[in-house]
Protein backbone atom coordinates (compact mmCIF):
# COMPACT_ATOMS: atom_id res chain seq x y z
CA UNK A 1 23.51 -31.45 -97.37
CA UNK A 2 27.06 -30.70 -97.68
CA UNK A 3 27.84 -34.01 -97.71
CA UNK A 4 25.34 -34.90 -100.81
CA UNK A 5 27.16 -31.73 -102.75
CA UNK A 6 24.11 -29.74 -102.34
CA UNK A 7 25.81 -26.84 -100.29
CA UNK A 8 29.19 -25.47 -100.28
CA UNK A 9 31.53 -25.46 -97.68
CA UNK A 10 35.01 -24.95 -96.95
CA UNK A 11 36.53 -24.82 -93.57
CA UNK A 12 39.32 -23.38 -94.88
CA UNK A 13 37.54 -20.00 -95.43
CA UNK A 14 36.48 -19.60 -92.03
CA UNK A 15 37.03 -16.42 -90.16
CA UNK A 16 38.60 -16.75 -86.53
CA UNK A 17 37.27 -13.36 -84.51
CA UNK A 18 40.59 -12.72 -82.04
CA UNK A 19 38.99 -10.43 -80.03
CA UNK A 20 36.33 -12.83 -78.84
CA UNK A 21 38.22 -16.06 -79.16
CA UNK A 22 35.61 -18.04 -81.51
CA UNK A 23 35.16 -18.68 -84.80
CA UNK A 24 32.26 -16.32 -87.22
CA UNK A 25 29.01 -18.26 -88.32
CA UNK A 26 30.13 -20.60 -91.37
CA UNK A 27 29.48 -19.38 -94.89
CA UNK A 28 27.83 -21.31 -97.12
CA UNK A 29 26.92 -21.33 -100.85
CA UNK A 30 24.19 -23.69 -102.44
CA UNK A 31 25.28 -25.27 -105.62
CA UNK A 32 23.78 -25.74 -108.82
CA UNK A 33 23.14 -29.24 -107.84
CA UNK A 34 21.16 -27.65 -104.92
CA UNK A 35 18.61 -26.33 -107.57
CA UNK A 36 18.58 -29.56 -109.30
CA UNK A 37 16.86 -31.19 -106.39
CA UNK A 38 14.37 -28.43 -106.54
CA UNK A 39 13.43 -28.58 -109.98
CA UNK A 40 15.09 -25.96 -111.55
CA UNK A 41 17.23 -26.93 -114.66
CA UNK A 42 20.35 -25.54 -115.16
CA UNK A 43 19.59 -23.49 -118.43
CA UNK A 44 16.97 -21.90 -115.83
CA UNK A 45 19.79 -21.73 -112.98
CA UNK A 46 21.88 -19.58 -115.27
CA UNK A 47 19.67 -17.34 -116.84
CA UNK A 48 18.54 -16.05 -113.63
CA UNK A 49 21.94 -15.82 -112.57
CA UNK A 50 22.78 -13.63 -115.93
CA UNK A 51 19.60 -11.51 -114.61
CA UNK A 52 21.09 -10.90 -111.48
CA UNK A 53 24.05 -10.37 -112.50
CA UNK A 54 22.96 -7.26 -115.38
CA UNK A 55 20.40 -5.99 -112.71
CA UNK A 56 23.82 -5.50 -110.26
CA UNK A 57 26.03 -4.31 -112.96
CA UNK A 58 22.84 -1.51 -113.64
CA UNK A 59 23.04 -0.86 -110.22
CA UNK A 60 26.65 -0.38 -110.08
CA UNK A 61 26.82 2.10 -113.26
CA UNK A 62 24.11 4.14 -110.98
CA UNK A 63 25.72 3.94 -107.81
CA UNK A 64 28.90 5.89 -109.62
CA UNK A 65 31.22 2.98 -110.51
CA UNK A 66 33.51 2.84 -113.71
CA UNK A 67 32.40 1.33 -116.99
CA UNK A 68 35.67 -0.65 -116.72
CA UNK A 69 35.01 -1.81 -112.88
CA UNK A 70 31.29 -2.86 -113.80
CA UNK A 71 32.64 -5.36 -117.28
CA UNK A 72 34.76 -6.70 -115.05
CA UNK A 73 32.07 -8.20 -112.92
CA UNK A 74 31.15 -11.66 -112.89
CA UNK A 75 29.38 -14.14 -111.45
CA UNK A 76 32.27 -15.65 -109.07
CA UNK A 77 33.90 -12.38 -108.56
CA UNK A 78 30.24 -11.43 -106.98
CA UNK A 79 30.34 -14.50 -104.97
CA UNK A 80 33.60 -13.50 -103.42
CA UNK A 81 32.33 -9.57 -102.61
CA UNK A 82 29.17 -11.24 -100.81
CA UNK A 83 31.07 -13.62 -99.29
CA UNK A 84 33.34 -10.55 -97.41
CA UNK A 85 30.55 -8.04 -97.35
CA UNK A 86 28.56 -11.27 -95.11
CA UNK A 87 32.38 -11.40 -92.98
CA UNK A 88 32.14 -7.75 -92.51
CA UNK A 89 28.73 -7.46 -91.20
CA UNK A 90 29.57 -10.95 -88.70
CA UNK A 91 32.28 -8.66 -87.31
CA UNK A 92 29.79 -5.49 -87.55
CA UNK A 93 27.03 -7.30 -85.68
CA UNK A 94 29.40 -8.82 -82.93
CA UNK A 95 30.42 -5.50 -82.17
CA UNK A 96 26.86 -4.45 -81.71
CA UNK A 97 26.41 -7.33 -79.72
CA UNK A 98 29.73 -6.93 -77.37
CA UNK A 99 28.31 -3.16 -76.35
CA UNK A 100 25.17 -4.07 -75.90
CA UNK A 101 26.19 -6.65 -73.38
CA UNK A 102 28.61 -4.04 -72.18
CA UNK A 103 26.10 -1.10 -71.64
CA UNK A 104 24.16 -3.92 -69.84
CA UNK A 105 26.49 -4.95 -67.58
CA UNK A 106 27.11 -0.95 -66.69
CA UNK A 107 22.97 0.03 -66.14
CA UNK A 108 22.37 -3.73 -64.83
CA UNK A 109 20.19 -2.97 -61.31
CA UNK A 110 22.00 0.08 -60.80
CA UNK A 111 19.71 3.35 -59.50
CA UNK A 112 19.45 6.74 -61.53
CA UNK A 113 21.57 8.64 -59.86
CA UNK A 114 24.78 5.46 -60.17
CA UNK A 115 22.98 5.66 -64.08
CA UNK A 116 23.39 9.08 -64.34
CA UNK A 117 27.30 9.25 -63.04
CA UNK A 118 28.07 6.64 -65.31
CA UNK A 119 26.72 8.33 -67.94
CA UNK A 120 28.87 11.72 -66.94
CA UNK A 121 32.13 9.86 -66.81
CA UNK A 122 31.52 8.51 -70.54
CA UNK A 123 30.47 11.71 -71.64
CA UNK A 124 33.64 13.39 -69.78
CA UNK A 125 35.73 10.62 -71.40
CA UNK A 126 34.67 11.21 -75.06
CA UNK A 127 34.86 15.21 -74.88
CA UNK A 128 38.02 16.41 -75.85
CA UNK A 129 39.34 19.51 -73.55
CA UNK A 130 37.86 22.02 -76.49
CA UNK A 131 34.71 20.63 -75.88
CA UNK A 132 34.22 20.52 -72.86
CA UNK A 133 35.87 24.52 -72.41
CA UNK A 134 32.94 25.14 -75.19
CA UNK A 135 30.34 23.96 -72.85
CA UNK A 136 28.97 27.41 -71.51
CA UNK A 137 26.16 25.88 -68.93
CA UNK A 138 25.60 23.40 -66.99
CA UNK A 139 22.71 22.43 -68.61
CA UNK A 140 24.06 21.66 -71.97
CA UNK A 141 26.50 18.99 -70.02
CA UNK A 142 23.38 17.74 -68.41
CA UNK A 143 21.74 17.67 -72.08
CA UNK A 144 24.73 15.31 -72.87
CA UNK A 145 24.56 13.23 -70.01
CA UNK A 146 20.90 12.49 -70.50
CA UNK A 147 21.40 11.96 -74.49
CA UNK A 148 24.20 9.39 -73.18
CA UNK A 149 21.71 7.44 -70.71
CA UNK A 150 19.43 7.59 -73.24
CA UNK A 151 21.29 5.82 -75.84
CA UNK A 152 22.70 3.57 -73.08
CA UNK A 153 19.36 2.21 -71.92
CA UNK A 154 18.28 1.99 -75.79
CA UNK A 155 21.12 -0.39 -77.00
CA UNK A 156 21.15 -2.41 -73.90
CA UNK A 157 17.46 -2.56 -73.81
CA UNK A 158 17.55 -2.05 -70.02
CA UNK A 159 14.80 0.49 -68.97
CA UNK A 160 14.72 3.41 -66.44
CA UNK A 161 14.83 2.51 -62.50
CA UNK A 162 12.02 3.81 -60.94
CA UNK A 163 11.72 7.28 -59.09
């Protein structure tokens, strides 16, 4: 499809992640030509793109942007803010992805109480020394520790070793 002209896309604007070592999911764009083979005709390709394009600018105006920042918007300046708001949530979801196979590897056929010391260590390790000197029983730290297993067996999607 690329090669008929029917969907844009240009290696050059690919986005290397460093921290993994591999390249984000390719972006591409259909082209008016795209619609073309669908039926659409261009007069129809355009008006719905000038639909779009007021309903966004509405939108914007609502959301609290200037009058000046919303005339300024256009079709292909639109194109470009999807096209990093997609890059952002690549990066976004591979970080969801990285700590969930994190959290996994931690909870991975370990028992409650290894669970449970894991837990304490994180929750020791994101407490600054105010916090933790504000902690006035043991079972609010226990509270914490089971909040933290909690949301470690919920992202990883690993589930409670028996009793």
């Amino acid at each position: 499809m690329v090669l008929l002209g029917l969907i844009r896309f240009v290696r050059e604007e690919q986005v290397f992640d460093g921290e993994l070592g591999m390249w984000l999911d390719s972006y591409y764009e259909v082209t008016p030509l795209f619609f073309m083979a669908l039926g659409f005709t261009t007069k129809r390709v355009v008006r719905e793109q000038n639909k779009r394009l007021a309903f966004l600018k509405s939108n914007a105006l609502e959301a609290g942007k200037s009058a000046e920042e919303v005339g300024r918007m256009t079709i292909s300046h639109l194109k470009d803010l999807r096209r990093h708001e997609w890059r952002k949530r690549a990066f976004e979801r591979r970080a969801k992805e990285k700590a969930r196979a994190k959290f996994q590897r931690m909870l991975h056929e370990k028992k409650r109480n290894e669970q449970r010391s894991i837990a304490s260590k994180r929750v020791l390790s994101f407490l600054s020394r105010e916090q933790l000197a504000s902690i006035s029983s043991p079972a609010e730290f226990l509270d914490l520790v089971n909040r933290e297993i909690a949301l470690m067996r919920q992202v990883s999607g690993v589930p409670a070793p028996p009793q």
